[in-house]
Every structure is written in structure tokens, then in C-alpha cells.
N, C-alpha and C. Protein backbone atom coordinates (compact mmCIF):
# COMPACT_ATOMS: atom_id res chain seq x y z
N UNK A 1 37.55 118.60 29.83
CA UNK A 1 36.76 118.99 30.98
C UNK A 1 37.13 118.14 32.19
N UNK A 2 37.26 116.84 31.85
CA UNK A 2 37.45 116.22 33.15
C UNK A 2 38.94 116.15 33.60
N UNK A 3 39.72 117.08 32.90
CA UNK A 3 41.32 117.23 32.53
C UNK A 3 41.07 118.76 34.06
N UNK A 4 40.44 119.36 33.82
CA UNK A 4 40.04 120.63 34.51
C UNK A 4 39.91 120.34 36.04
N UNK A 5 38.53 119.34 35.90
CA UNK A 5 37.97 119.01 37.37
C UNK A 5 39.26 118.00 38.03
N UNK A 6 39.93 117.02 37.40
CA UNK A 6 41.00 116.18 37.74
C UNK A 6 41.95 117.59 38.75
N UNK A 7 42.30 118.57 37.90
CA UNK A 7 43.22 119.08 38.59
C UNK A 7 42.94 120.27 39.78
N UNK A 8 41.75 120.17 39.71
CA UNK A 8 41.24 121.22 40.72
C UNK A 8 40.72 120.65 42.07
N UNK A 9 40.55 119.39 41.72
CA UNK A 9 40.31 118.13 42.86
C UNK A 9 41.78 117.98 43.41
N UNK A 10 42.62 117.62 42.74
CA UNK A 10 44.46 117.54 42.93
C UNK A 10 44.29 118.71 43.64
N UNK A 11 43.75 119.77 43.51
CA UNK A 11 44.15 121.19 43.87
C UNK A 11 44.20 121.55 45.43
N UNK A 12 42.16 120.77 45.41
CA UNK A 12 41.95 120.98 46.69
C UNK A 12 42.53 119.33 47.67
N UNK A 13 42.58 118.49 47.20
CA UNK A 13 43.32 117.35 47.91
C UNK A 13 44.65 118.33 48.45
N UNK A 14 45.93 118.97 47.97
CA UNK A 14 46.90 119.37 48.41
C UNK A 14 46.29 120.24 49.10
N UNK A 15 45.48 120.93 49.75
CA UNK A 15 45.12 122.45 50.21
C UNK A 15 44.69 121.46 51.30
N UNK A 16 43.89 120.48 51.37
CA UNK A 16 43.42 119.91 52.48
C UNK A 16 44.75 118.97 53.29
N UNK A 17 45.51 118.60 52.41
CA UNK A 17 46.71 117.48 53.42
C UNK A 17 47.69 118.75 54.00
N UNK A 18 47.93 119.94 53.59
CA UNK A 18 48.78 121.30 53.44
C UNK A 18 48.05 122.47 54.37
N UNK A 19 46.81 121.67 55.28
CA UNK A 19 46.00 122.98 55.74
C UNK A 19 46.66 123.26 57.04
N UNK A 20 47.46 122.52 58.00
CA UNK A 20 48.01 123.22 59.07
C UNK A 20 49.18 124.03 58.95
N UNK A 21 49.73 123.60 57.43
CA UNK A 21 50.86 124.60 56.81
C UNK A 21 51.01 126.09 56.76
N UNK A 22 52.10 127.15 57.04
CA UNK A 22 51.75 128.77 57.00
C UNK A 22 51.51 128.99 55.30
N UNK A 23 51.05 129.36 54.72
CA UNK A 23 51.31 128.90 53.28
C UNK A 23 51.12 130.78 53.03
N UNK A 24 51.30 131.65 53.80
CA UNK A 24 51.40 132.81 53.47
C UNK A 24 51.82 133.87 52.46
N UNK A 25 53.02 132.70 51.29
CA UNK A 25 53.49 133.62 50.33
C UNK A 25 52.53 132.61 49.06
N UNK A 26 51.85 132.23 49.59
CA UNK A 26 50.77 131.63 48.29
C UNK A 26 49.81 132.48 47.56
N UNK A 27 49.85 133.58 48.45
CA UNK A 27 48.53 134.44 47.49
C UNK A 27 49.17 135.41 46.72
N UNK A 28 50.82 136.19 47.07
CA UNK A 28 51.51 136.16 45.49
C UNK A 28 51.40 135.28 44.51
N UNK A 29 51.70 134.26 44.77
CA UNK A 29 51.93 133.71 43.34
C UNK A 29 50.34 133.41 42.68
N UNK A 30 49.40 133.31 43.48
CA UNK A 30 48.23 133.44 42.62
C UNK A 30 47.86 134.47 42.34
N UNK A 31 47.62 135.36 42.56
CA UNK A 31 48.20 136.66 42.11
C UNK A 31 48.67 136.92 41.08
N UNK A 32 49.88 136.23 41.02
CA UNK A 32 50.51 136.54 39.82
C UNK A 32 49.99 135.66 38.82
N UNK A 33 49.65 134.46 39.09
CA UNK A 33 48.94 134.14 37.81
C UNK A 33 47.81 134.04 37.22
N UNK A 34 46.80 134.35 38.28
CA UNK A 34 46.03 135.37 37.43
C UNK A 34 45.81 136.57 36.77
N UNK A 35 47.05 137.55 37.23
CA UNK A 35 47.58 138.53 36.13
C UNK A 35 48.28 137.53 34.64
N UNK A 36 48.69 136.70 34.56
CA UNK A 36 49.31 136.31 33.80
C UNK A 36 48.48 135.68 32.81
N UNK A 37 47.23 134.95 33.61
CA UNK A 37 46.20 134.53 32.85
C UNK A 37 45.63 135.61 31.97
N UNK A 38 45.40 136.32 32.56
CA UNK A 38 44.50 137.86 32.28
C UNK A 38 45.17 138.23 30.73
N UNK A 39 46.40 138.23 31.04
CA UNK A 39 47.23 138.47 30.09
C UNK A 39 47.51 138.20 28.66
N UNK A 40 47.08 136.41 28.84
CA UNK A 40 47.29 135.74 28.21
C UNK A 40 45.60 135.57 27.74
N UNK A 41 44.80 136.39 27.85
CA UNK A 41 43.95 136.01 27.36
C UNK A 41 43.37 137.38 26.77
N UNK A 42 43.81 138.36 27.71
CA UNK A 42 43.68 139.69 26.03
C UNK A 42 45.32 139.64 24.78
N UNK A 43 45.70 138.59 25.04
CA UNK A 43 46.68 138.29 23.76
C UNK A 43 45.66 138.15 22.94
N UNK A 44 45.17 136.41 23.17
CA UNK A 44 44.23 135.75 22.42
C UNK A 44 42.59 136.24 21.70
N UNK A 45 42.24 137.43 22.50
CA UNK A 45 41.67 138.06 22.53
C UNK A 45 41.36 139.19 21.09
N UNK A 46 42.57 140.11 21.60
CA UNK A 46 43.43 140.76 20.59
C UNK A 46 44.00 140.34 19.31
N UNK A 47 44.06 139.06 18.99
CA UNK A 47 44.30 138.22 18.12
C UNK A 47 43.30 137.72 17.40
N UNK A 48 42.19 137.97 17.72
CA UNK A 48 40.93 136.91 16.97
C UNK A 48 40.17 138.61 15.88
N UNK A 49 39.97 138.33 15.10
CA UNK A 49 39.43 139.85 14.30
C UNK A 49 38.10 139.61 14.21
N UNK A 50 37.28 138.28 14.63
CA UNK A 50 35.84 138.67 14.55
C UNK A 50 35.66 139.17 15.81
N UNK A 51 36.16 139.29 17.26
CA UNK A 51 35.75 140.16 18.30
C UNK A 51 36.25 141.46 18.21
N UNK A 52 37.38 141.88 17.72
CA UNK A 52 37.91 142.91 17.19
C UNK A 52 36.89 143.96 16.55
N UNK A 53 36.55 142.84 15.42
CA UNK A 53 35.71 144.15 14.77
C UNK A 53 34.44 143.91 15.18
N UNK A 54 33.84 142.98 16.33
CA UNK A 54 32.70 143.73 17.14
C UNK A 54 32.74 144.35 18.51
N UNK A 55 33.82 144.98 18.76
CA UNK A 55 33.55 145.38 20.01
C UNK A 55 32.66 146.69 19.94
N UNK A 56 32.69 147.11 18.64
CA UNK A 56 31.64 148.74 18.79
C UNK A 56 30.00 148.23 19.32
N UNK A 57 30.03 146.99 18.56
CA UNK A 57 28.84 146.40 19.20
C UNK A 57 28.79 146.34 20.33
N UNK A 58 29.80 145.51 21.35
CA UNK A 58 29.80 144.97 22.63
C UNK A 58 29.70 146.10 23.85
N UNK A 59 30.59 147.33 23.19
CA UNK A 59 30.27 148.44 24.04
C UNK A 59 28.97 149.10 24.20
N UNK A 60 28.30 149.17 22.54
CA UNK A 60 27.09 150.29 22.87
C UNK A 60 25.89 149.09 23.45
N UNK A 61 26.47 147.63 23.51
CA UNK A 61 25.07 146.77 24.07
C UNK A 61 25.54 146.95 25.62
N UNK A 62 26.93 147.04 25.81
CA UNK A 62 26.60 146.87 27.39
C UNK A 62 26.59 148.45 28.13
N UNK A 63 26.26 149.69 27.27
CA UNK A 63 26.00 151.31 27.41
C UNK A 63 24.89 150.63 27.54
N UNK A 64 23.74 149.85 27.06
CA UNK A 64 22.38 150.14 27.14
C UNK A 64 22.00 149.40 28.16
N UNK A 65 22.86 148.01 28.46
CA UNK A 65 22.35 147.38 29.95
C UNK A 65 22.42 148.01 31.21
N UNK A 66 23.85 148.53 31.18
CA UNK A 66 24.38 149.45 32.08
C UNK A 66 23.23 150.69 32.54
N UNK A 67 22.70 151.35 31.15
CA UNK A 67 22.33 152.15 31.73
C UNK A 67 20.57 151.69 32.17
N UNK A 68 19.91 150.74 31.78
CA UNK A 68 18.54 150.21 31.66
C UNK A 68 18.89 149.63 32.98
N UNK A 69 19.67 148.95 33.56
CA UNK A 69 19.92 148.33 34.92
C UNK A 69 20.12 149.84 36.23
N UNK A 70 20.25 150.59 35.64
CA UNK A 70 20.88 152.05 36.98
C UNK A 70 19.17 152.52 36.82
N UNK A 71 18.75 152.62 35.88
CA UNK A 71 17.53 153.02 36.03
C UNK A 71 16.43 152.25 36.45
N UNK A 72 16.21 151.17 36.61
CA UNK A 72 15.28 150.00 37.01
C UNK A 72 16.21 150.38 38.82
N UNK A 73 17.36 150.69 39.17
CA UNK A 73 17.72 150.81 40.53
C UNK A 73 17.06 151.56 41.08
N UNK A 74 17.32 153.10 39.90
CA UNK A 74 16.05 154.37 40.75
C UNK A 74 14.83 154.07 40.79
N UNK A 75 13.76 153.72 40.23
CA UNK A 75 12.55 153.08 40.33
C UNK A 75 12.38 152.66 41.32
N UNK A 76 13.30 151.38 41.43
CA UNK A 76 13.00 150.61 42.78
C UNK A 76 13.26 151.07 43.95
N UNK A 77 14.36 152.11 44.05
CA UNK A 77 14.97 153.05 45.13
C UNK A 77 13.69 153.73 45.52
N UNK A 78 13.17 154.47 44.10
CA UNK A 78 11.82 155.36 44.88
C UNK A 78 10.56 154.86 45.43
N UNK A 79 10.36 153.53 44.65
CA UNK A 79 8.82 152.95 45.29
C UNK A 79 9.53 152.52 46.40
N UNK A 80 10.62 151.92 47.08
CA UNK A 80 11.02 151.56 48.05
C UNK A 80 10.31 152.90 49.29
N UNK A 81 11.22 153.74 48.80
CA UNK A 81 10.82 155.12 49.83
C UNK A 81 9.97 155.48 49.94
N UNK A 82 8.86 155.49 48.91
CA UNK A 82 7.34 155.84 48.96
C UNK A 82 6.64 154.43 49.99
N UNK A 83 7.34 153.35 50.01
CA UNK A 83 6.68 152.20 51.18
C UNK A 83 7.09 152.80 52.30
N UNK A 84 8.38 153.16 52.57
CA UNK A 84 8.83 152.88 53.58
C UNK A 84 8.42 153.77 54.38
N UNK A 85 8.46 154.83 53.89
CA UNK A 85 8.14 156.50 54.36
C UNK A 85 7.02 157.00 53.73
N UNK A 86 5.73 156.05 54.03
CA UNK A 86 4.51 156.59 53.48
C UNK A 86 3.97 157.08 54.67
N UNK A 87 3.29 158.28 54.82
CA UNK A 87 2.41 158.74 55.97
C UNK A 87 1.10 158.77 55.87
């Protein structure tokens, strides 16, 4: 952990001595490695068989948040309109 914060402090120390710099082709390469991260982490992902064999779980729990969260929106959408536009 403090291996993490060490280098993200390094990170922003260079971003701050580097700030009058054009540094314009920098957001390719982060870019690219956060595709690469991404990548590298549905490897690892894909590789582990206890998430494997729960994703039937993970889908139908986040079908039910998904849909319990859109509906708590309409609710609030309509008492909204019944305040707003009460006569």
C-alpha cells in the first residue's frame, strides 16, 4: 500500500515540476494503459473459476438493483411533478 501511495506521490511530484511542459501526447499513452490494465485484469479475472462460476449470480443481482434503482427514479420523478406542478 504504501508501495502505491509512494508512486502516485512520485506521480504527482513529476506532473507538478513538468506543469509548464506541452505534455500533449500523454493522454495516449494513458490511454493505452488503461486499456492494457483493463486487459490484464479480465485475464485474471477469466482465470479465477470461483467468479466464473458466479457470474449467473452477479448478473441476476445487479438485473434486480438496476431495475429497483430505475424504479425508485420514477417515483421520485412523479412526486417531484406532483410538487412542482401542483395547482
Amino acid at each position: 500500500m504504501f508501495i502505491i501511495i509512494g508512486i502516485m506521490l512520485t506521480g504527482m511530484l513529476f506532473g507538478y515540476l513538468l506543469r509548464s511542459k506541452r505534455l500533449t501526447w500523454i493522454h495516449k499513452i494513458i490511454t493505452f494503459l488503461i486499456w492494457v490494465l483493463l486487459f490484464l485484469l479480465g485475464i485474471d479475472v477469466g482465470g479465477n473459476d470461483i467468479i466464473v462460476k458466479g457470474l449467473h449470480t452477479l448478473g441476476r443481482s445487479t438485473y434486480y438493483y438496476a431495475g429497483s434503482g430505475y424504479r425508485q427514479h420514477i417515483i421520485r420523478l412523479g412526486a417531484l411533478v406532483l410538487i412542482v406542478y401542483k395547482e
